[in-house]
N, C-alpha and C. Protein backbone atom coordinates (compact mmCIF):
# COMPACT_ATOMS: atom_id res chain seq x y z
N UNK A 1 -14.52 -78.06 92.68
CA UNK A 1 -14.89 -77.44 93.95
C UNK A 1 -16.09 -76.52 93.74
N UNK A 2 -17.06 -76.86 94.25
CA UNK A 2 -18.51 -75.99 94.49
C UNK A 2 -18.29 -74.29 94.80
N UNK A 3 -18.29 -73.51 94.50
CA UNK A 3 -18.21 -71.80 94.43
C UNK A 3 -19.67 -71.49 94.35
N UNK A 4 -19.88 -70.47 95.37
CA UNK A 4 -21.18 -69.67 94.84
C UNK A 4 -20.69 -68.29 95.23
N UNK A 5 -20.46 -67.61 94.86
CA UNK A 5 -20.29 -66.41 95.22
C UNK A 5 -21.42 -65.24 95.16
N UNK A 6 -21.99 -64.22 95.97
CA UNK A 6 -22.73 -63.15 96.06
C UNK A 6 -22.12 -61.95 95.81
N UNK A 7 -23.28 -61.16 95.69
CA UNK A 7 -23.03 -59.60 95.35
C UNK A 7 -23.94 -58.94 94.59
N UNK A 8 -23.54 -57.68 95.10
CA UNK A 8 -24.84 -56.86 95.02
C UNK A 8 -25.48 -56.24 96.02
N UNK A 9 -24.87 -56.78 97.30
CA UNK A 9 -25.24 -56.04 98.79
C UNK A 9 -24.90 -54.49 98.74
N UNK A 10 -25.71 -54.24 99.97
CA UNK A 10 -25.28 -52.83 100.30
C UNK A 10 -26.81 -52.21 101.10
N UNK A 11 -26.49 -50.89 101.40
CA UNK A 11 -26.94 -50.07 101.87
C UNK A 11 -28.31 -49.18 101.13
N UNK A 12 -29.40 -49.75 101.30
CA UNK A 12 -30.61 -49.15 100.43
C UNK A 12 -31.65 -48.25 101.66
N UNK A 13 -32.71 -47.37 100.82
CA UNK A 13 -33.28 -46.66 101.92
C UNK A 13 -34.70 -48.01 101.79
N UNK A 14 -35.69 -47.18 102.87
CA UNK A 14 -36.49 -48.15 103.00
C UNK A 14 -37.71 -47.50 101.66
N UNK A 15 -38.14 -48.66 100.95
CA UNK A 15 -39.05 -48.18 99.43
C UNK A 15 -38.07 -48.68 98.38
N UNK A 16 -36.64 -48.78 98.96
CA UNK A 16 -36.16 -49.16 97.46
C UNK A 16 -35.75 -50.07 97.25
N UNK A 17 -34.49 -50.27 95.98
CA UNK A 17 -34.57 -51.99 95.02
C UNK A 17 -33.61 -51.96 95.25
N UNK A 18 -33.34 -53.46 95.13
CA UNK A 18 -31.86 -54.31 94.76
C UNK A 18 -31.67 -55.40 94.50
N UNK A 19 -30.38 -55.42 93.20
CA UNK A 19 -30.57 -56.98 93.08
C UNK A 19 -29.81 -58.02 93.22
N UNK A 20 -29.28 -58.60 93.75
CA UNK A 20 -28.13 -60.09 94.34
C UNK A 20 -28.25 -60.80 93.45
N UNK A 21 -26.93 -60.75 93.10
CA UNK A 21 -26.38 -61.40 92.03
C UNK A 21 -25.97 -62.68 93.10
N UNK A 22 -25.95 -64.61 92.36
CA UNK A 22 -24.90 -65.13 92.86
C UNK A 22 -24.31 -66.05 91.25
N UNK A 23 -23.16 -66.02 91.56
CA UNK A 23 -22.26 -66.77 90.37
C UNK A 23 -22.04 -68.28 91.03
N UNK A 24 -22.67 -69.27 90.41
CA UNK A 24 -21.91 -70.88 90.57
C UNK A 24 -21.24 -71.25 89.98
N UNK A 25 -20.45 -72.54 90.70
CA UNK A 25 -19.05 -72.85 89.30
C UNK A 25 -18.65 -74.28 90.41
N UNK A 26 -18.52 -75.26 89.58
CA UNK A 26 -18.16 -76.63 89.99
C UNK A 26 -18.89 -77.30 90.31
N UNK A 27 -20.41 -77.17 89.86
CA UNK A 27 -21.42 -78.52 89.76
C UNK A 27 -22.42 -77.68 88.63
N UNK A 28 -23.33 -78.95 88.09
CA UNK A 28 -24.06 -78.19 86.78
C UNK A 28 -24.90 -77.57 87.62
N UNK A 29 -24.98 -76.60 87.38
CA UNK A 29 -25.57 -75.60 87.73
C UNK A 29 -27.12 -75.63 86.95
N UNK A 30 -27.40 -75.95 85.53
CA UNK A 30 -28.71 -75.99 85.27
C UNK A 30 -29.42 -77.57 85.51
N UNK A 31 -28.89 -78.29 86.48
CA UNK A 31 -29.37 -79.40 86.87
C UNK A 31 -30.10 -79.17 88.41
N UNK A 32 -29.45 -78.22 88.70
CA UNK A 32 -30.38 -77.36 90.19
C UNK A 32 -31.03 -76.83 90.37
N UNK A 33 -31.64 -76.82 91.47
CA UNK A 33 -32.83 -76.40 92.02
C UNK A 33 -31.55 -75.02 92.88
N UNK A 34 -32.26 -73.84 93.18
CA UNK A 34 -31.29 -73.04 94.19
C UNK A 34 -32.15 -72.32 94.57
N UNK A 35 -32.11 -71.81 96.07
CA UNK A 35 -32.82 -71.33 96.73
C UNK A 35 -31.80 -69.83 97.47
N UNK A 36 -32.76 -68.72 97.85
CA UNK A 36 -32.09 -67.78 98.77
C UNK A 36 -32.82 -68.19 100.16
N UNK A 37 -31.17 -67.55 100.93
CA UNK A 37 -32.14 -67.86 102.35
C UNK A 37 -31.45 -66.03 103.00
N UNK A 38 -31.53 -65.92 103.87
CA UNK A 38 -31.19 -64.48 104.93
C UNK A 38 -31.23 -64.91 106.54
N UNK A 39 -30.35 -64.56 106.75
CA UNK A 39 -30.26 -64.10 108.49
C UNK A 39 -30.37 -62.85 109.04
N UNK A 40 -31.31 -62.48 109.91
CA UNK A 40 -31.78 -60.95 109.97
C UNK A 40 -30.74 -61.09 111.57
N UNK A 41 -30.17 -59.99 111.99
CA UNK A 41 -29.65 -59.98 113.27
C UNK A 41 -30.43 -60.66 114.14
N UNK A 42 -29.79 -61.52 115.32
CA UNK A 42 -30.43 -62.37 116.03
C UNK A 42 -30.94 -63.32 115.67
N UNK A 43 -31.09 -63.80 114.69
CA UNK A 43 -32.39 -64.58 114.49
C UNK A 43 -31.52 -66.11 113.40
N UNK A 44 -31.87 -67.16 113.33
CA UNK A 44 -31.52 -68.17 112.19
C UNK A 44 -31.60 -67.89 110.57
N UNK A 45 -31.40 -68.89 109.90
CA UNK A 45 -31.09 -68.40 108.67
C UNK A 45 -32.66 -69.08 108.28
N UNK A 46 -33.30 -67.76 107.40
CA UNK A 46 -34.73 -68.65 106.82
C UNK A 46 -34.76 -68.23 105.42
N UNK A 47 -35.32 -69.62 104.64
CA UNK A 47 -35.72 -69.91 103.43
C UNK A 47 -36.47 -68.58 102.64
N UNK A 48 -36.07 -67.76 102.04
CA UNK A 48 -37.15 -67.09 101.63
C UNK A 48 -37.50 -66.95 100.09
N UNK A 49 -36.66 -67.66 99.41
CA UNK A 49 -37.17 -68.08 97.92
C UNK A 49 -36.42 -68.88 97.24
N UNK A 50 -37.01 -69.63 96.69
CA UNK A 50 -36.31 -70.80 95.94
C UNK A 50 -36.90 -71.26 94.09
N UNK A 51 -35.92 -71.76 93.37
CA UNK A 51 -36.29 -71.91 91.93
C UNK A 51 -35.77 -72.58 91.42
N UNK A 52 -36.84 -74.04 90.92
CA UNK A 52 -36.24 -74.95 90.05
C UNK A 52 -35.19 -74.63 89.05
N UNK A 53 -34.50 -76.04 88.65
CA UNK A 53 -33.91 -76.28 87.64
C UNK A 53 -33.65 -75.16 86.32
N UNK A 54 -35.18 -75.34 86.20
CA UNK A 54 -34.81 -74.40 84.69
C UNK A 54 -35.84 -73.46 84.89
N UNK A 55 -35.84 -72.53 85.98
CA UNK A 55 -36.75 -71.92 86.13
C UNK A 55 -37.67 -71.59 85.93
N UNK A 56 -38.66 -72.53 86.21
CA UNK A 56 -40.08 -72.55 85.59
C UNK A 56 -40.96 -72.64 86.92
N UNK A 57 -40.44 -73.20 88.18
CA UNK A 57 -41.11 -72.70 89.14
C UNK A 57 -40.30 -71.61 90.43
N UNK A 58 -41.07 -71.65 90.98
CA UNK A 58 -40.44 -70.93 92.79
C UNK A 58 -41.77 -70.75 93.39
N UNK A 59 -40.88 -70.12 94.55
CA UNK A 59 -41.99 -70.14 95.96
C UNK A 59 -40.96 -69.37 97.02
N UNK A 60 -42.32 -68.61 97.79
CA UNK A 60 -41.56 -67.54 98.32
C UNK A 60 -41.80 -67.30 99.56
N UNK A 61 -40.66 -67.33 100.76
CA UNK A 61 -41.65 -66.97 102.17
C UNK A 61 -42.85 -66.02 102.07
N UNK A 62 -44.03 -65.93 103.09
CA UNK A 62 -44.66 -64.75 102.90
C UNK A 62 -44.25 -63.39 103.16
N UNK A 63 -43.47 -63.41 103.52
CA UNK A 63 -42.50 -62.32 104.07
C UNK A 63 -41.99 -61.70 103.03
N UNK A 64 -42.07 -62.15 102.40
CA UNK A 64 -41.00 -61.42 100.46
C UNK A 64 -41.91 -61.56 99.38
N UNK A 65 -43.04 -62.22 99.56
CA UNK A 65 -43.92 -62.64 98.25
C UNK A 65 -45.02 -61.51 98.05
N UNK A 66 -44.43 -61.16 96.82
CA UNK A 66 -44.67 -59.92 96.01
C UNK A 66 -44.25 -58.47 95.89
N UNK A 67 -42.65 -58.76 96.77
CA UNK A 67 -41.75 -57.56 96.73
C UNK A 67 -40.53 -58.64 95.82
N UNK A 68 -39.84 -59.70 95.84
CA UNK A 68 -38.84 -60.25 95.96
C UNK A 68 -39.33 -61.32 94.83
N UNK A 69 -37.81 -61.25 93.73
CA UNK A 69 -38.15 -61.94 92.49
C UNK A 69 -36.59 -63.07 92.50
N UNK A 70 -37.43 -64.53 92.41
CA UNK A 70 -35.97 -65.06 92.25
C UNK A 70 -35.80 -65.27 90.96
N UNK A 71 -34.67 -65.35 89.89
CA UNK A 71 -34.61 -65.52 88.75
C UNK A 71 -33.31 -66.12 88.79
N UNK A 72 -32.77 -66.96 87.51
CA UNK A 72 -32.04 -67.45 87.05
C UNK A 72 -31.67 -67.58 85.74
N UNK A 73 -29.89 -67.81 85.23
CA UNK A 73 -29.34 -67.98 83.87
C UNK A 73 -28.75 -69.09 84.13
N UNK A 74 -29.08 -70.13 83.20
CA UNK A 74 -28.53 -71.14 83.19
C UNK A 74 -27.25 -70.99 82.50
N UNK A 75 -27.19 -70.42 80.81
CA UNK A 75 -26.10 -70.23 80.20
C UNK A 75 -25.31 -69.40 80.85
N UNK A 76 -25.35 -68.30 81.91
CA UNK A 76 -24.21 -67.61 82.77
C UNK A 76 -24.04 -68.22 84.51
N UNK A 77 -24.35 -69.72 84.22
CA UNK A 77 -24.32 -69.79 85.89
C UNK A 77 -24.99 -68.88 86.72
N UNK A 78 -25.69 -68.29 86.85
CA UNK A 78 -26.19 -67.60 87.69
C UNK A 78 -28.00 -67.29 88.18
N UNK A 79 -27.78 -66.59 89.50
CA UNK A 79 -29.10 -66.78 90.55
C UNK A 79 -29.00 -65.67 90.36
N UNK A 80 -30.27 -64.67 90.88
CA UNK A 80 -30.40 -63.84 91.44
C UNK A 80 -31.86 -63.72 92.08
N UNK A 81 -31.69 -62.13 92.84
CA UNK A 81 -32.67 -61.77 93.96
C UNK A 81 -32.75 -60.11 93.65
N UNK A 82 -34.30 -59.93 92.82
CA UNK A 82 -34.76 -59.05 92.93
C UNK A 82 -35.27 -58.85 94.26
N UNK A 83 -35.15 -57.43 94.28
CA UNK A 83 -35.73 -56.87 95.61
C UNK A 83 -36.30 -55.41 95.84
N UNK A 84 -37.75 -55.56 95.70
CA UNK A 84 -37.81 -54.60 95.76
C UNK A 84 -38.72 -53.86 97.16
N UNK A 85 -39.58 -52.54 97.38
CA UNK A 85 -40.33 -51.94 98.40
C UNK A 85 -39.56 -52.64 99.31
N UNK A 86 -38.39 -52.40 99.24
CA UNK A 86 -37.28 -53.03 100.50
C UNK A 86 -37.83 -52.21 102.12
N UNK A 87 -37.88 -53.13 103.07
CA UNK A 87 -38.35 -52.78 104.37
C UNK A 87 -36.97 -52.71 105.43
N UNK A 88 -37.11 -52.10 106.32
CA UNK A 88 -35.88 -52.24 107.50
C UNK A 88 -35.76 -53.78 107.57
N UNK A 89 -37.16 -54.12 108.10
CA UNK A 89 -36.86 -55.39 108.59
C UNK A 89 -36.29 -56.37 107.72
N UNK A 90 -36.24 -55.93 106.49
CA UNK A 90 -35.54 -57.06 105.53
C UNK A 90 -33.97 -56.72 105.13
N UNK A 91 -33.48 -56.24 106.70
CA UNK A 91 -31.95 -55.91 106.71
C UNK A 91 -31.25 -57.47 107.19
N UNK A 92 -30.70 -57.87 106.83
CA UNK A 92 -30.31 -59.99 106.92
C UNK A 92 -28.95 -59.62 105.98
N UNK A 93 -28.26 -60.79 106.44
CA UNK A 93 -27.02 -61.33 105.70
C UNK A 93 -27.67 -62.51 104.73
N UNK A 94 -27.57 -61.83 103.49
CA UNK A 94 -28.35 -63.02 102.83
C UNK A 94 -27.24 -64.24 101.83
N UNK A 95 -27.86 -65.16 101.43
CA UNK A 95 -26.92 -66.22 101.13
C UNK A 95 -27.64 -67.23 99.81
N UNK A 96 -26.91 -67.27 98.71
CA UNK A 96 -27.60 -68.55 97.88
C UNK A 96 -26.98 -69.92 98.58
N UNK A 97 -27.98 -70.68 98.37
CA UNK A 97 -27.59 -72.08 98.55
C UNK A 97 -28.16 -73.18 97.24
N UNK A 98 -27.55 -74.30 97.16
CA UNK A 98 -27.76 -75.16 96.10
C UNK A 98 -29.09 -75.96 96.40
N UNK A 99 -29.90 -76.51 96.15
CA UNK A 99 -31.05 -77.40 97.11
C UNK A 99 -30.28 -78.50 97.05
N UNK A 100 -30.84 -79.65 98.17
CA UNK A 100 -30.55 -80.43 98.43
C UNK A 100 -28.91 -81.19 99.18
N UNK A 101 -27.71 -80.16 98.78
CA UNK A 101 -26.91 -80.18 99.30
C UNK A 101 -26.19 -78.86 100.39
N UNK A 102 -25.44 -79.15 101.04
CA UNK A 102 -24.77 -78.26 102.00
C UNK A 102 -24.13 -77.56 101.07
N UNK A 103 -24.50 -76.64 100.10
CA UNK A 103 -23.32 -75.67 99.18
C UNK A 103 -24.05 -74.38 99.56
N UNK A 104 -23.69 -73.38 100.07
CA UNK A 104 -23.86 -72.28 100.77
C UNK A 104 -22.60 -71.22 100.18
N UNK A 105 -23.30 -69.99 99.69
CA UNK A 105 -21.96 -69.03 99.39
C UNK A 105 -21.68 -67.99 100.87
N UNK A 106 -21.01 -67.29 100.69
CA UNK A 106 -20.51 -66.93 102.36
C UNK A 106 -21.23 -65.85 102.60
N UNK A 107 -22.48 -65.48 101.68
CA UNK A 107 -23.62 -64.64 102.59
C UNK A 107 -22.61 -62.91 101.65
N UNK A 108 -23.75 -61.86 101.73
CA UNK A 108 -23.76 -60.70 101.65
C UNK A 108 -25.00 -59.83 102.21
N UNK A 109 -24.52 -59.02 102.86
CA UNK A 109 -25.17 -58.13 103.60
C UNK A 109 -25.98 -56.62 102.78
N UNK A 110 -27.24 -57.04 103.32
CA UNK A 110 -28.12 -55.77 102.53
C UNK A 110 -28.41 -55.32 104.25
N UNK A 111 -28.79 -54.12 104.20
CA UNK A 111 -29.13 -52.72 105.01
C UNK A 111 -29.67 -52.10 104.55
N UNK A 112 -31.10 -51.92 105.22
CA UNK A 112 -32.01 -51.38 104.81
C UNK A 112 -32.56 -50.11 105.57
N UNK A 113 -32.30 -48.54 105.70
CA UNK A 113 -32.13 -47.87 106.76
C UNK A 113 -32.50 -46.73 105.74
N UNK A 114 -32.99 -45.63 106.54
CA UNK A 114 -33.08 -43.85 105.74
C UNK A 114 -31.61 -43.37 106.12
């Protein structure tokens, strides 16, 4: 069974960092491509960084590119999402997903507020 689990959310002021952790478990995980996406209130869920296989590439909405670092461990299963000069507007329920398939973890919430 496919697991992605998040964490690492929470409550930051606006200028500062954080980093989202996600853990996979029940498909190879260093055979993927995985991407973050976010839902900001109101609005759909959008793509905002994604990273091959063995992390050697990514690509980043413009919206996050050059605050927001995606990285990956293959030997610990795991994604993550640097984040930094965090803005209000980059207050979203954010979520890893697997590429190419419907595997979605159930989202964690960053807030970005003084």
């Amino acid at each position: 069974q496919v697991q992605l689990v998040e964490s690492g959310g929470g409550l930051v002021k606006p200028g500062g960092s954080l980093t989202l952790t996600c853990v996979a478990s029940g498909f190879p995980f260093r055979d993927s491509g995985m991407s973050w996406y976010r839902q900001r209130p109101g609005e759909g869920r959008e793509l905002i960084a994604q990273i091959g296989n063995l992390g050697m590439t990514s690509d980043y909405a413009d919206s996050v590119k050059g605050r927001f670092l995606i990285l990956r461990n293959n030997g610990k299963n795991t994604l993550y999402l640097q984040m930094s000069a965090l803005r209000p507007e980059d207050t979203a329920v954010y979520f890893c997903k697997r590429n190419q398939y419907q595997d979605w973890g159930r989202g964690i919430h960053v807030t970005v507020s003084s």
